[in-house]
Protein backbone atom coordinates (compact mmCIF):
# COMPACT_ATOMS: atom_id res chain seq x y z
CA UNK A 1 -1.82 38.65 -22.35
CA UNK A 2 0.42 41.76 -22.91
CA UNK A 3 0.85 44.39 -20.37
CA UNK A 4 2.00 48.04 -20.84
CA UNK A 5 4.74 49.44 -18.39
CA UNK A 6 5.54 52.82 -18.79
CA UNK A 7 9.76 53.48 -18.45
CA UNK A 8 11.86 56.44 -18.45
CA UNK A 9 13.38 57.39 -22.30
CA UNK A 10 17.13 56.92 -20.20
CA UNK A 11 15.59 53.33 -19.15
CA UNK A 12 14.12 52.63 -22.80
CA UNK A 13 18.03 53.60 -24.37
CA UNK A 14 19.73 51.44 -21.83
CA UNK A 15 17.38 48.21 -23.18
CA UNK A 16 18.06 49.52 -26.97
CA UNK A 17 21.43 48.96 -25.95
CA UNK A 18 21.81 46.24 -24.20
CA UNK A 19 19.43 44.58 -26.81
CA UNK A 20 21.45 45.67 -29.75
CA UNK A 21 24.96 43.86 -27.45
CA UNK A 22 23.16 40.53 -27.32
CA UNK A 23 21.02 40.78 -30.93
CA UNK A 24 18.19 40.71 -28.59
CA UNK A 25 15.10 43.14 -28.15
CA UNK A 26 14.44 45.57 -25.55
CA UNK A 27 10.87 43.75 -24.87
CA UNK A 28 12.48 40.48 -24.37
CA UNK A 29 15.33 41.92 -21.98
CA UNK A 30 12.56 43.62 -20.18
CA UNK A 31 10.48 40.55 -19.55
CA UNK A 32 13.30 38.50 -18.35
CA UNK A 33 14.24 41.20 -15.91
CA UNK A 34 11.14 41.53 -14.45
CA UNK A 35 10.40 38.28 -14.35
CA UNK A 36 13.65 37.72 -12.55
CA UNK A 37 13.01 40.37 -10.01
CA UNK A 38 9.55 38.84 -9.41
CA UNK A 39 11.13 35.35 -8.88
CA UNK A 40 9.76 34.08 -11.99
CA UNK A 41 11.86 31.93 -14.35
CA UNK A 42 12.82 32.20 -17.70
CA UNK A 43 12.15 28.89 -19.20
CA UNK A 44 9.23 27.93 -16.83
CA UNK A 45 5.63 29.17 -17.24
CA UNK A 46 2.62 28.23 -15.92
CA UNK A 47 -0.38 27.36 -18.43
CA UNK A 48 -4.31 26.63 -17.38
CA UNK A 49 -5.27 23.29 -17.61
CA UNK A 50 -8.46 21.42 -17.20
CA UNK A 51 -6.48 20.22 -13.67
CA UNK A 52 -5.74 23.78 -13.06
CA UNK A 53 -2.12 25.65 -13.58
CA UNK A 54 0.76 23.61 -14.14
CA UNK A 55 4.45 24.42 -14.37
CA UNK A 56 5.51 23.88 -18.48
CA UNK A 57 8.69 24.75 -20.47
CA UNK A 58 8.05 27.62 -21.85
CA UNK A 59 7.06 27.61 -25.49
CA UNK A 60 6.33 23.87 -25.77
CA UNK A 61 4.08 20.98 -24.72
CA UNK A 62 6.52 19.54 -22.09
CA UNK A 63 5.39 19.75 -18.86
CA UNK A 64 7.99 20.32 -15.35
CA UNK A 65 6.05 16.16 -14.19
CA UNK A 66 8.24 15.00 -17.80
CA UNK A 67 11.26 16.19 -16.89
CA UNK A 68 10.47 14.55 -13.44
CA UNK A 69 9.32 12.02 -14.57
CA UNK A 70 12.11 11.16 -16.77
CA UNK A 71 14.57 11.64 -13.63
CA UNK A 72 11.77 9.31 -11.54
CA UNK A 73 13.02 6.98 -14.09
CA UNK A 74 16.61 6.78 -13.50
CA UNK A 75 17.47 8.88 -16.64
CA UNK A 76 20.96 10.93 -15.80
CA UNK A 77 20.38 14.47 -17.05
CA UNK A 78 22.71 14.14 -20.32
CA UNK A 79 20.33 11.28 -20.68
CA UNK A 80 17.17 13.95 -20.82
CA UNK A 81 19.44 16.06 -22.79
CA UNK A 82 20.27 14.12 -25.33
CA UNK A 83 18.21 11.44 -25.62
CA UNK A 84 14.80 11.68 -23.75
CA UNK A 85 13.99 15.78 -25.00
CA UNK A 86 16.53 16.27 -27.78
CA UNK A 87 14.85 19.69 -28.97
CA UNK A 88 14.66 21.42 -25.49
CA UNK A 89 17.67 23.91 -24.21
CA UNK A 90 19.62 22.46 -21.69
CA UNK A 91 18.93 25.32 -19.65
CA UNK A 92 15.39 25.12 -19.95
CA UNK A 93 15.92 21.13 -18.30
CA UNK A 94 18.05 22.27 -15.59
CA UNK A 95 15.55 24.96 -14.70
CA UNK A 96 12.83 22.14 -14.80
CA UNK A 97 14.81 20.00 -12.52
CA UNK A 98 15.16 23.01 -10.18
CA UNK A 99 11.29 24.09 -10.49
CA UNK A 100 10.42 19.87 -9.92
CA UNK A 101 13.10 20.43 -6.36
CA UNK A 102 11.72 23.30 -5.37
CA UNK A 103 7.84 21.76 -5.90
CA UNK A 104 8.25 18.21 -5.25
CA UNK A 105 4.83 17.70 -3.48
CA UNK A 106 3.21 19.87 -6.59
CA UNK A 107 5.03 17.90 -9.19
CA UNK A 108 4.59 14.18 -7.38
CA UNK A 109 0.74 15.37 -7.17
CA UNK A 110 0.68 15.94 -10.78
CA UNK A 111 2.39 12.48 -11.64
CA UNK A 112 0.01 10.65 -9.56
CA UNK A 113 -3.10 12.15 -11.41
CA UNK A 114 -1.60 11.48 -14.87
CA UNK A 115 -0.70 7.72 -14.56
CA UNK A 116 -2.88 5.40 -16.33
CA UNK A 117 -5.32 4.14 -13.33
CA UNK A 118 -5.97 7.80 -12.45
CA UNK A 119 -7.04 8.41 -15.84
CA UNK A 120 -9.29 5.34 -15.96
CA UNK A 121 -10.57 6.27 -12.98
CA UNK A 122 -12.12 9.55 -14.00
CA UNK A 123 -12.89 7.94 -16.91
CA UNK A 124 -15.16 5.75 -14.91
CA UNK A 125 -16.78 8.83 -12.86
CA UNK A 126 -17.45 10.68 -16.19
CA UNK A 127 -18.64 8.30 -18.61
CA UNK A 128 -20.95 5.16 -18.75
CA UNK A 129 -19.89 1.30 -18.51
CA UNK A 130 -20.26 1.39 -22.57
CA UNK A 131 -18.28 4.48 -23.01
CA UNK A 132 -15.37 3.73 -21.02
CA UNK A 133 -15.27 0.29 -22.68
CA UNK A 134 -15.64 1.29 -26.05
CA UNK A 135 -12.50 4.20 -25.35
CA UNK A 136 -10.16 1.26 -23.30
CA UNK A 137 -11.26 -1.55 -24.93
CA UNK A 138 -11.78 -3.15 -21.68
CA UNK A 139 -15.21 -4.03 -19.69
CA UNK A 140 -14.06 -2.93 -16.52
């Protein structure tokens, strides 16, 4: 969704500029300052699922319950870093483990509906005896 904010011309040159310092754009400067001012993060966004919104890095498929889950684990965070999400920022982890701190009951709530027996379990509510057997490969 893309919004339209109307700025000054002095406001607009002061983001060319400061865009141009960090080979950035004055959109993208823009965004992260508002979103800063609104207490928004920068590598955290919030995406619609079927279990309503959930907290995600921003621009992947990694969800904040990963990163906690990872640390639920006993993983170190050079461990994450390095090992467990190679391909993320750093930043973008620390800000997860923040986000996950500052949303723990959130967070733990979305770990407990994604483990295996929750999934099963709505499995079970949605489908029939055969279906859920035929998907699991179990009879129960």
């Amino acid at each position: 969704m893309s919004i339209m904010i109307s700025i000054s011309p002095e406001t607009y040159e002061l983001l060319q500029r400061r865009a141009k310092e960090i080979q950035s754009t004055p959109d993208q400067i823009a965004e992260t300052v508002i979103r800063l001012q609104l207490g928004n993060s920068i590598h955290i966004e919030q995406k619609l699922t079927s279990s309503g919104p959930q907290a995600y890095l921003r621009g992947t498929r990694v969800a904040v319950r990963h990163v906690a889950a990872f640390l639920k684990a006993g993983y170190a965070v050079e461990e994450i870093i390095q090992t467990g999400l190679p391909n993320v920022p750093p930043a973008a982890i620390y800000e997860a483990i923040a986000y996950y701190y500052d949303h723990v009951a959130e967070i733990e709530a979305e770990l407990d509906a994604n483990t295996p027996e929750a999934s099963h379990s709505q499995l079970r509510d949605l489908l029939s005896p055969e279906q859920v057997a035929r998907l699991t490969g179990r009879t129960s």
